[in-house]
Protein backbone atom coordinates (compact mmCIF):
# COMPACT_ATOMS: atom_id res chain seq x y z
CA UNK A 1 5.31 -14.77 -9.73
CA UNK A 2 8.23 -13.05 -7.84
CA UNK A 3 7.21 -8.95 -6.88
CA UNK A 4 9.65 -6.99 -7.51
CA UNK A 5 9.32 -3.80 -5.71
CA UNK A 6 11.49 -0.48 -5.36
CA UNK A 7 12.91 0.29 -8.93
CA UNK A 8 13.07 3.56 -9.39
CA UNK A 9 11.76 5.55 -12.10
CA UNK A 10 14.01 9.15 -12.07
CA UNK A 11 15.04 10.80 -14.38
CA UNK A 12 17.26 13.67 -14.09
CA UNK A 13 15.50 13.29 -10.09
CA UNK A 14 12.43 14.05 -11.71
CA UNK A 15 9.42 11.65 -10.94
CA UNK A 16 7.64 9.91 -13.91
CA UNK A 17 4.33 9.93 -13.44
CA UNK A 18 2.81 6.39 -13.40
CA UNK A 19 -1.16 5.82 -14.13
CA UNK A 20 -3.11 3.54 -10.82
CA UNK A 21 -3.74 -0.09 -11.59
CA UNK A 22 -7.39 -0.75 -12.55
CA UNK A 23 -8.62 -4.26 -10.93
CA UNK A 24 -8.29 -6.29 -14.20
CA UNK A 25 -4.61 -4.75 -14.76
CA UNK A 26 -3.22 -6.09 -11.60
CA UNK A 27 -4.71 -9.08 -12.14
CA UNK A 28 -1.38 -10.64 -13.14
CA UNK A 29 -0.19 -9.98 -9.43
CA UNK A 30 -2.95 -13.14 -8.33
CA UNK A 31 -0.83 -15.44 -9.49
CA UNK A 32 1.94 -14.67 -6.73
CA UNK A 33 -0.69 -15.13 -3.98
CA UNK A 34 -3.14 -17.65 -5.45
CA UNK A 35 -0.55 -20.52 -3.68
CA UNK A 36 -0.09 -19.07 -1.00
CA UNK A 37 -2.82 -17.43 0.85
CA UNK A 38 -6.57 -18.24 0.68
CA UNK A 39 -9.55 -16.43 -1.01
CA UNK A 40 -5.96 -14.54 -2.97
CA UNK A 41 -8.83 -12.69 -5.36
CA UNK A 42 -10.50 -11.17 -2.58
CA UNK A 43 -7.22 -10.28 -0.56
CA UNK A 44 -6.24 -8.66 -3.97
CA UNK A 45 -9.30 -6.77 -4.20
CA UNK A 46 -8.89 -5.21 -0.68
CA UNK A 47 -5.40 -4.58 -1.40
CA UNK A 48 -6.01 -2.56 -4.35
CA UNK A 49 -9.37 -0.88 -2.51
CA UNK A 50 -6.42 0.20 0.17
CA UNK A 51 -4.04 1.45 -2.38
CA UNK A 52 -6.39 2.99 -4.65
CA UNK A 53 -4.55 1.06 -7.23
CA UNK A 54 -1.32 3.37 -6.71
CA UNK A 55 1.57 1.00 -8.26
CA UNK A 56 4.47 0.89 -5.82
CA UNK A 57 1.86 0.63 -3.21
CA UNK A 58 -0.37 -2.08 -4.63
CA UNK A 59 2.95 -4.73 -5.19
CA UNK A 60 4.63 -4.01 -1.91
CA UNK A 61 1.40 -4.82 0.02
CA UNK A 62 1.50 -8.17 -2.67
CA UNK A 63 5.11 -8.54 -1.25
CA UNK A 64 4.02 -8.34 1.97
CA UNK A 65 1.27 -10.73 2.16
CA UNK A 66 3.72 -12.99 0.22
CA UNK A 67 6.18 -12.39 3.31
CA UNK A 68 3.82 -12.72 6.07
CA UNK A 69 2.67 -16.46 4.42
CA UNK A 70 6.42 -17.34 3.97
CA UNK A 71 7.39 -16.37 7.61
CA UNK A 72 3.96 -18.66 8.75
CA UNK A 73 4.49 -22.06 9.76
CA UNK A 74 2.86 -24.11 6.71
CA UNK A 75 4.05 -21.17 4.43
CA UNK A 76 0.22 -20.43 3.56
CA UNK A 77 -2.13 -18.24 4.93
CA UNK A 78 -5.74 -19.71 5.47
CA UNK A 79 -8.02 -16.47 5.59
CA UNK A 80 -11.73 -17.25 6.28
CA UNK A 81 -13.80 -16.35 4.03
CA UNK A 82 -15.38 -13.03 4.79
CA UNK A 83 -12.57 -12.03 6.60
CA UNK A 84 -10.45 -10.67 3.80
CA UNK A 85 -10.94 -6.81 4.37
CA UNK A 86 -10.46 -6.88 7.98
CA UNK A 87 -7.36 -8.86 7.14
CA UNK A 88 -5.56 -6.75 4.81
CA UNK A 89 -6.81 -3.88 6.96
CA UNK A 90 -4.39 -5.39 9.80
CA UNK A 91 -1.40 -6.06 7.22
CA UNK A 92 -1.61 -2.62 6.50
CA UNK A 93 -1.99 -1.39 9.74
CA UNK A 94 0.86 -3.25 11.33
CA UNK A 95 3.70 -3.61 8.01
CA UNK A 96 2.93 -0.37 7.24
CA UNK A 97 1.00 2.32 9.41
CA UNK A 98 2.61 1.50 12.65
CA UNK A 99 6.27 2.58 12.96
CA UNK A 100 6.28 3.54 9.61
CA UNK A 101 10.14 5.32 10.04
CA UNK A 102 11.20 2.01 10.37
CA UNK A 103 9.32 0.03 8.23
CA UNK A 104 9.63 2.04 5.30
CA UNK A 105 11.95 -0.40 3.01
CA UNK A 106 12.97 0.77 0.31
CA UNK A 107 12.30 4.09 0.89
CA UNK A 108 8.75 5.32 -0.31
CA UNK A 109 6.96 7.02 2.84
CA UNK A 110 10.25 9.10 4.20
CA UNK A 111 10.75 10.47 0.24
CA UNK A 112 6.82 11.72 0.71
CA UNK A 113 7.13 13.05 3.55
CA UNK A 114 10.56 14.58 2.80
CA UNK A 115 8.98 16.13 -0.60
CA UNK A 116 6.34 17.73 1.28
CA UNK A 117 8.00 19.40 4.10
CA UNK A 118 10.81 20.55 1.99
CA UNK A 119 9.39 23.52 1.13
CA UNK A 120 7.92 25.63 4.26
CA UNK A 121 5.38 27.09 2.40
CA UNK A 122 4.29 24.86 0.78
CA UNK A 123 3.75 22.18 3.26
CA UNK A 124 2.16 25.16 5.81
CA UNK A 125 -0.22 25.21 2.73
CA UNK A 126 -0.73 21.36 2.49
CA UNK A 127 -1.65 21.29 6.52
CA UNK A 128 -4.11 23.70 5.93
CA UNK A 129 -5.92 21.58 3.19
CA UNK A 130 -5.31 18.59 5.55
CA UNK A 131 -6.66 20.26 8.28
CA UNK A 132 -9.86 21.12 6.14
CA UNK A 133 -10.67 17.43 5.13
CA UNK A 134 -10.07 16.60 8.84
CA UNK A 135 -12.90 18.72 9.79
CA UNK A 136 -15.09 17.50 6.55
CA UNK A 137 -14.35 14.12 7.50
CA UNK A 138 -15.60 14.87 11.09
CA UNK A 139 -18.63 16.75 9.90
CA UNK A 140 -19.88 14.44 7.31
CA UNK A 141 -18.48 10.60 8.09
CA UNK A 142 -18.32 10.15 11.46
């Protein structure tokens, strides 16, 4: 299966609002990692756990891991079993989190990030909310 990522769904530059994958409706997206990386259902899993199932997010992560075994030297990527999570956590850490700017191909995080500070207000308003689940999270998780 060949991931296609980065079509864009505008209208009149208005978003279309698309529904998160379930785990049985991105099931489809196994097949495009069940030859080339190990324990493919679990990696899947943990890249939908990661996502939260969000679309564009969910397939380039399934592009990436798809990359990452085609740039390895056999072309597969032999994950030990129990591993998975940790794994996926370091995909996403290093293809995605880290350097993000430049990383960010297409375009998905700078359009975010350029749709919330757009409006002053508005994203003065968003830092405040952020800034309350940063103190939650403090409180309560850690």
């Amino acid at each position: 299966m060949r991931y296609q990522v980065g079509v864009s769904l505008k209208y009149d530059d208005s978003a279309i609002k698309l529904c998160d994958f379930q785990s049985h409706e991105a099931m489809p997206l196994l097949e495009g990692l069940e030859e080339l990386v190990s324990q493919a259902q679990a990696i899947l899993l943990h890249i939908i756990h990661w996502t939260r199932g969000q679309p564009f997010l969910t397939q380039k992560l399934c592009q990436l891991v798809v990359q990452v075994a085609l740039e390895s030297y056999k072309g597969t990527i032999a994950i030990p079993n129990g591993t998975e999570g940790y794994w996926v956590e370091q995909l996403v850490r290093s293809r995605i989190i880290q350097h993000w700017e430049f990383q960010d191909e297409p375009q998905h995080l700078r359009t975010i990030r350029d749709r919330l500070l757009f409006d002053e207000h508005k994203a003065g308003k968003l830092l405040k909310i952020y800034q309350q689940v940063c103190v939650y999270y403090q409180a309560n998780i850690m």
